[in-house]
N, C-alpha and C. Protein backbone atom coordinates (compact mmCIF):
# COMPACT_ATOMS: atom_id res chain seq x y z
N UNK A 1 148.35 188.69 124.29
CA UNK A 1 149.78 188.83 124.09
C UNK A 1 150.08 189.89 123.03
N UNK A 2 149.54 189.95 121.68
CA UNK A 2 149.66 190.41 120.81
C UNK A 2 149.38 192.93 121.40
N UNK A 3 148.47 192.54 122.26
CA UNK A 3 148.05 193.85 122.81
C UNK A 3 149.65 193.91 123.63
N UNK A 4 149.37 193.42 124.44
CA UNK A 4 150.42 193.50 125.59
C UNK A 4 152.07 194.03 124.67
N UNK A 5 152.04 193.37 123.68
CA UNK A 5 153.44 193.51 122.82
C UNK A 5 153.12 194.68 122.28
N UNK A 6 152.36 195.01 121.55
CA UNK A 6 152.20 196.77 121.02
C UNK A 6 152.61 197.47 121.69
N UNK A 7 151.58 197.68 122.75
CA UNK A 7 151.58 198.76 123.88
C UNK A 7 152.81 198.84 124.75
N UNK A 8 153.47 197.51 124.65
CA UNK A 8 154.70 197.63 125.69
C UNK A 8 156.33 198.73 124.06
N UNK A 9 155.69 198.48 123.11
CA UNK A 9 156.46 199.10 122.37
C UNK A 9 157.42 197.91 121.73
N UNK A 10 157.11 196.93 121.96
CA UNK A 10 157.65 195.14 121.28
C UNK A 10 157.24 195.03 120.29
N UNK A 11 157.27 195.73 119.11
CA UNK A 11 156.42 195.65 118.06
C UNK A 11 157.32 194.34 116.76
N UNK A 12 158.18 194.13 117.17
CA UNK A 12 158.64 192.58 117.12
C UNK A 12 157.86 191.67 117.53
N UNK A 13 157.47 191.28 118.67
CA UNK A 13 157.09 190.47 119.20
C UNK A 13 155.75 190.59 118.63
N UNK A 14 155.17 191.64 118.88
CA UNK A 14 153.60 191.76 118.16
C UNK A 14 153.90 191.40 116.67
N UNK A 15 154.88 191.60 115.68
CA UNK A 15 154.25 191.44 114.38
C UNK A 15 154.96 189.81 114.23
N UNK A 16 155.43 189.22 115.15
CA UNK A 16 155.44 187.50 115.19
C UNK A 16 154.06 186.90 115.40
N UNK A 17 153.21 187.71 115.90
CA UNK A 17 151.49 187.19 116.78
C UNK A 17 150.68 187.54 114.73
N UNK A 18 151.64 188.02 114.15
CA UNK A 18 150.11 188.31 113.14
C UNK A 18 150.46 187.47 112.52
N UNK A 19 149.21 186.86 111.99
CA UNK A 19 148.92 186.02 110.44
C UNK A 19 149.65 186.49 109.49
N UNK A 20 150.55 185.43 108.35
CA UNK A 20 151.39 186.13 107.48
C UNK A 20 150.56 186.51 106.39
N UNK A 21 149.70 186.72 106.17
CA UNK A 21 148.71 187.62 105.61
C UNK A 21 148.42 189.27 106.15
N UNK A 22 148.51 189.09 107.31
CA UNK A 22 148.47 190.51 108.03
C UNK A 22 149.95 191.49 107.76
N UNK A 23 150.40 190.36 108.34
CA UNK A 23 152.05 191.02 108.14
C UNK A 23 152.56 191.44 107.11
N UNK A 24 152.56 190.82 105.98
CA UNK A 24 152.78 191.10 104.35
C UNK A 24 151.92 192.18 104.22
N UNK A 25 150.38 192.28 104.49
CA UNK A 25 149.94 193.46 104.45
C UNK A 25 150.50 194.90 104.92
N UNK A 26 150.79 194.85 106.14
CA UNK A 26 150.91 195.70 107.52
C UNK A 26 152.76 195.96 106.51
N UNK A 27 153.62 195.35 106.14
CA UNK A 27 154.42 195.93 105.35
C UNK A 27 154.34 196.60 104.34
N UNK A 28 153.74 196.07 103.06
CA UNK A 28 153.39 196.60 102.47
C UNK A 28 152.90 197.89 102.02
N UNK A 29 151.87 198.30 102.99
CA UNK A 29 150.84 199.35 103.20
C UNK A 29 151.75 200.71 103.86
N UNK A 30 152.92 199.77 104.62
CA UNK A 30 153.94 201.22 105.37
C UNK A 30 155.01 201.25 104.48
N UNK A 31 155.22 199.91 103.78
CA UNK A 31 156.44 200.27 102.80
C UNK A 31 157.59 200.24 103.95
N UNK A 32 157.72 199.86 104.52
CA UNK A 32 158.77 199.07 105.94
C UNK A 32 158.76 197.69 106.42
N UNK A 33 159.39 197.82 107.38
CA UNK A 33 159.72 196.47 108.04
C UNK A 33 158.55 196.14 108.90
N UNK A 34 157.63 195.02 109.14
CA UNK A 34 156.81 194.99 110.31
C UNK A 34 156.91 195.89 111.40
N UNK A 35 157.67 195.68 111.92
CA UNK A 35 157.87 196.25 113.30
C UNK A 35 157.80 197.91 113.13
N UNK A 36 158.47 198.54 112.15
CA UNK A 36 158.37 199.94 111.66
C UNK A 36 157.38 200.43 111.73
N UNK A 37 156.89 199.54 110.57
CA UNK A 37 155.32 199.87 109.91
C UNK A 37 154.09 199.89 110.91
N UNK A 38 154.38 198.69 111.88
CA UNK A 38 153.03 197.94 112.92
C UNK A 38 153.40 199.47 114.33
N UNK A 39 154.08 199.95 114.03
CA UNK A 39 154.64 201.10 115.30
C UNK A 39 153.45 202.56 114.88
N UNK A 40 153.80 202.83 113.70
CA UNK A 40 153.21 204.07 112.89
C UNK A 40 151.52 203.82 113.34
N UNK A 41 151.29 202.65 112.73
CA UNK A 41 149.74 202.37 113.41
C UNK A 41 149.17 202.94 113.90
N UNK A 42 149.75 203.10 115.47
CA UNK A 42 149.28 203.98 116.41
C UNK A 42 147.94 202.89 116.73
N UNK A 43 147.65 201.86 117.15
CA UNK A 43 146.73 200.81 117.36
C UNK A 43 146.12 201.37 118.67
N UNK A 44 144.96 201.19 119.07
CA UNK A 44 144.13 202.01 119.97
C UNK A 44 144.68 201.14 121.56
N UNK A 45 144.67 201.25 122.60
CA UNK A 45 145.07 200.28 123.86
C UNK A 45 143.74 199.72 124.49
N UNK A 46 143.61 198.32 123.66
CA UNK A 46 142.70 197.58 124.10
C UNK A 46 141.72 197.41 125.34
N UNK A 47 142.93 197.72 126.45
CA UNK A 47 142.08 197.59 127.63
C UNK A 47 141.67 196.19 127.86
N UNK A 48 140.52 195.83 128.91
CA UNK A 48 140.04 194.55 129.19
C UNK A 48 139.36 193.76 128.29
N UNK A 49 139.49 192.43 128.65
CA UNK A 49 138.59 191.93 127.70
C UNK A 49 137.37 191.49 128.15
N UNK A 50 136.34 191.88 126.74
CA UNK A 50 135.27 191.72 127.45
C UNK A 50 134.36 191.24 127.11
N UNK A 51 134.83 190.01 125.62
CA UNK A 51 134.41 188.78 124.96
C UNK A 51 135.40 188.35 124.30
N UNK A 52 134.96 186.81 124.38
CA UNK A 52 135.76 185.85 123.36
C UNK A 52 134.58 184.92 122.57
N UNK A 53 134.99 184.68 121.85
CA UNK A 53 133.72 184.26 120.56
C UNK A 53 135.08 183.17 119.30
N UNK A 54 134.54 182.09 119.62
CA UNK A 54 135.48 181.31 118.88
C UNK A 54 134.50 180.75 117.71
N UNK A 55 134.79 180.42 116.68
CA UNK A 55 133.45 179.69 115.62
C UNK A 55 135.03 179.10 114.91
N UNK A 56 135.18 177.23 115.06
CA UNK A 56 136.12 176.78 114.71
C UNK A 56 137.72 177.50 114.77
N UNK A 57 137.84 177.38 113.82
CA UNK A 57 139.42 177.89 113.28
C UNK A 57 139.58 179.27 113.41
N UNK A 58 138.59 180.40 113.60
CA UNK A 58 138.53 181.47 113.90
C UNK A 58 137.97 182.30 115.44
N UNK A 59 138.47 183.20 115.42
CA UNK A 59 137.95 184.44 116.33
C UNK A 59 138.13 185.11 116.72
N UNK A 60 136.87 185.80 117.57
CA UNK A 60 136.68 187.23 117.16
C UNK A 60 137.11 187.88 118.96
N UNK A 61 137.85 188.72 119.58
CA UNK A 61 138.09 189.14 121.03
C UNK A 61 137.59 190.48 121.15
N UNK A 62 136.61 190.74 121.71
CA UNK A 62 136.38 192.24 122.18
C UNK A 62 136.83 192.72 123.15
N UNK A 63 138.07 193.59 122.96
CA UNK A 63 137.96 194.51 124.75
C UNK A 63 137.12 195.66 124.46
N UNK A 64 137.67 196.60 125.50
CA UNK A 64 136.98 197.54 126.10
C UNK A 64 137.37 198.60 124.97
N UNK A 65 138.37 198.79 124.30
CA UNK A 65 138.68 199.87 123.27
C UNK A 65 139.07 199.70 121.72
N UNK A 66 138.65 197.97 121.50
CA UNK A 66 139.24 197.52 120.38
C UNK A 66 138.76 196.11 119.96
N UNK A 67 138.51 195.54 118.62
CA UNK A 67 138.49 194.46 118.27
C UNK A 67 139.93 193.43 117.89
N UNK A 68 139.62 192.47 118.13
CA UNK A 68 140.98 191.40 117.23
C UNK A 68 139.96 189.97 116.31
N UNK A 69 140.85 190.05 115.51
CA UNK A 69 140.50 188.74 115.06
C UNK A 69 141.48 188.19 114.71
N UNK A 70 141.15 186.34 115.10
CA UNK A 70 142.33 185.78 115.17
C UNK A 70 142.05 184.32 114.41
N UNK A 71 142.84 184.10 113.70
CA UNK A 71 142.90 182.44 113.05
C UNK A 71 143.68 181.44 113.33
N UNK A 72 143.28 180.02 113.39
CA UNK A 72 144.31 179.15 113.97
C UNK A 72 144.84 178.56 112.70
N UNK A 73 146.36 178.78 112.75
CA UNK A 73 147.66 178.46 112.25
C UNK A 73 148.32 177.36 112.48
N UNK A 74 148.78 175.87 111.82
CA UNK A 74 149.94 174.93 112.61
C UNK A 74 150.72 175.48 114.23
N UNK A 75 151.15 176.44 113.78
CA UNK A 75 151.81 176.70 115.41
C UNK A 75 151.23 177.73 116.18
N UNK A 76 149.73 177.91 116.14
CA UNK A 76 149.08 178.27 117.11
C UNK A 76 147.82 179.78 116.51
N UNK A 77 147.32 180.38 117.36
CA UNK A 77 146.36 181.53 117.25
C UNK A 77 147.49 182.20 116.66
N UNK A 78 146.95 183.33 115.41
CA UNK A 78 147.57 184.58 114.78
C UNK A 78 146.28 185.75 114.72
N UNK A 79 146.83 186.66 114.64
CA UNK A 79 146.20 188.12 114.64
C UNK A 79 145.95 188.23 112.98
N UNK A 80 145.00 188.16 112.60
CA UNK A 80 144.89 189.01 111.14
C UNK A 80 144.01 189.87 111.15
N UNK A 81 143.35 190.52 111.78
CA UNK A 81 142.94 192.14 112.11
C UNK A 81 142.99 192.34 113.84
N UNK A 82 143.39 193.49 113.44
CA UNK A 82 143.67 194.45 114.82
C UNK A 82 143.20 195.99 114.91
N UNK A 83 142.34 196.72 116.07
CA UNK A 83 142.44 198.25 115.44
C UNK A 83 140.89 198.03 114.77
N UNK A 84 140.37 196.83 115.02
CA UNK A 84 138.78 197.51 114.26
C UNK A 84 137.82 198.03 115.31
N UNK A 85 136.69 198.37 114.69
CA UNK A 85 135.16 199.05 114.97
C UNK A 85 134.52 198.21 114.12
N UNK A 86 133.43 198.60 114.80
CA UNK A 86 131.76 198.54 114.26
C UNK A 86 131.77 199.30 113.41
N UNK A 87 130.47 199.28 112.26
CA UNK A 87 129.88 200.50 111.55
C UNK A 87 128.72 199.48 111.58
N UNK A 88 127.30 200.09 111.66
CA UNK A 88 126.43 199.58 111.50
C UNK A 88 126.12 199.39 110.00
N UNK A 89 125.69 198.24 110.22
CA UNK A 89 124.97 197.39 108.60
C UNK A 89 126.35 196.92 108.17
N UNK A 90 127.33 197.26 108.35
CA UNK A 90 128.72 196.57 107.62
C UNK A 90 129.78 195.73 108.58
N UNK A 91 130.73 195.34 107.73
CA UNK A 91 131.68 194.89 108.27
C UNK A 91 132.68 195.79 109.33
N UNK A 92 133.72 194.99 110.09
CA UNK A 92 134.02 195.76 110.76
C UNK A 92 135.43 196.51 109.98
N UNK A 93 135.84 197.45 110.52
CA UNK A 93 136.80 198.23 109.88
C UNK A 93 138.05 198.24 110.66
N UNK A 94 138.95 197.83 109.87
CA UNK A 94 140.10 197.48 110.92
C UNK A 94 141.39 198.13 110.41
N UNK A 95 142.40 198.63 111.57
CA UNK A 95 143.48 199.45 110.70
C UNK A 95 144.51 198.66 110.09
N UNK A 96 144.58 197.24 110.84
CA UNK A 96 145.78 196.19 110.29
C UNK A 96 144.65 195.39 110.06
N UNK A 97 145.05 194.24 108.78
CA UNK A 97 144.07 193.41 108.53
C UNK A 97 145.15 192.40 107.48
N UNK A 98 144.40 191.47 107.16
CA UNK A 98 145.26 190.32 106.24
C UNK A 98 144.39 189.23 106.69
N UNK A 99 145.30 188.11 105.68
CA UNK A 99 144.44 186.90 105.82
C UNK A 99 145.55 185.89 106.60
C-alpha cells in the first residue's frame, strides 16, 4: 500500500502508512509537511515483491527495486524505512527511516 501511495503521487496517504518515528523524521529532515517532504524523496518504484520476512513485531519486504521495513503498531503494520540498499558488511541504508 505504502508503494502503491508514493508512486500513485498520494503522498498523504503514504505518509499515514509511516511509523510516527519515520514521519517526524521524513519532516524534519525536509523542513515541510510529510507529504511535501515524502514527495522530494524521489523513493525508487519498488516493483514486485519478492520476499517477506516477518521476526515478531517487525519486518523486513524485498521487491525487485527496493527495501521496506515495517513495525507493528496498535492500529496495524507502519513503514519506518523505505528507499534502502544493501552495503556489504553493514546495515542497510535507507533514504526515509525512523523508529
Amino acid at each position: 500500500m505504502f508503494e502503491r501511495a508514493v508512486h500513485a503521487g498520494d503522498n498523504t496517504a503514504a505518509c499515514e502508512l509511516l511509523a510516527p518515528g519515520a514521519r517526524s523524521e521524513v519532516e524534519e529532515s525536509g523542513q515541510k509537511p510529510c507529504a511535501v517532504a515524502l514527495g522530494e524523496e524521489q523513493l525508487p518504484s519498488g516493483g514486485a515483491v519478492r520476499a517477506v520476512e516477518v521476526y515478531g513485531q517487525q519486518a523486513m519486504v524485498t521487491l525487485e527495486r527496493d527495501t521496506l521495513f515495517l513495525s507493528q503498531f496498535p492500529g496495524g503494520w507502519r513503514v519506518v524505512a523505505a528507499g534502502c540498499w544493501p552495503e556489504a558488511g553493514k546495515p542497510y541504508q535507507c533514504q526515509v527511516k525512523g523508529s
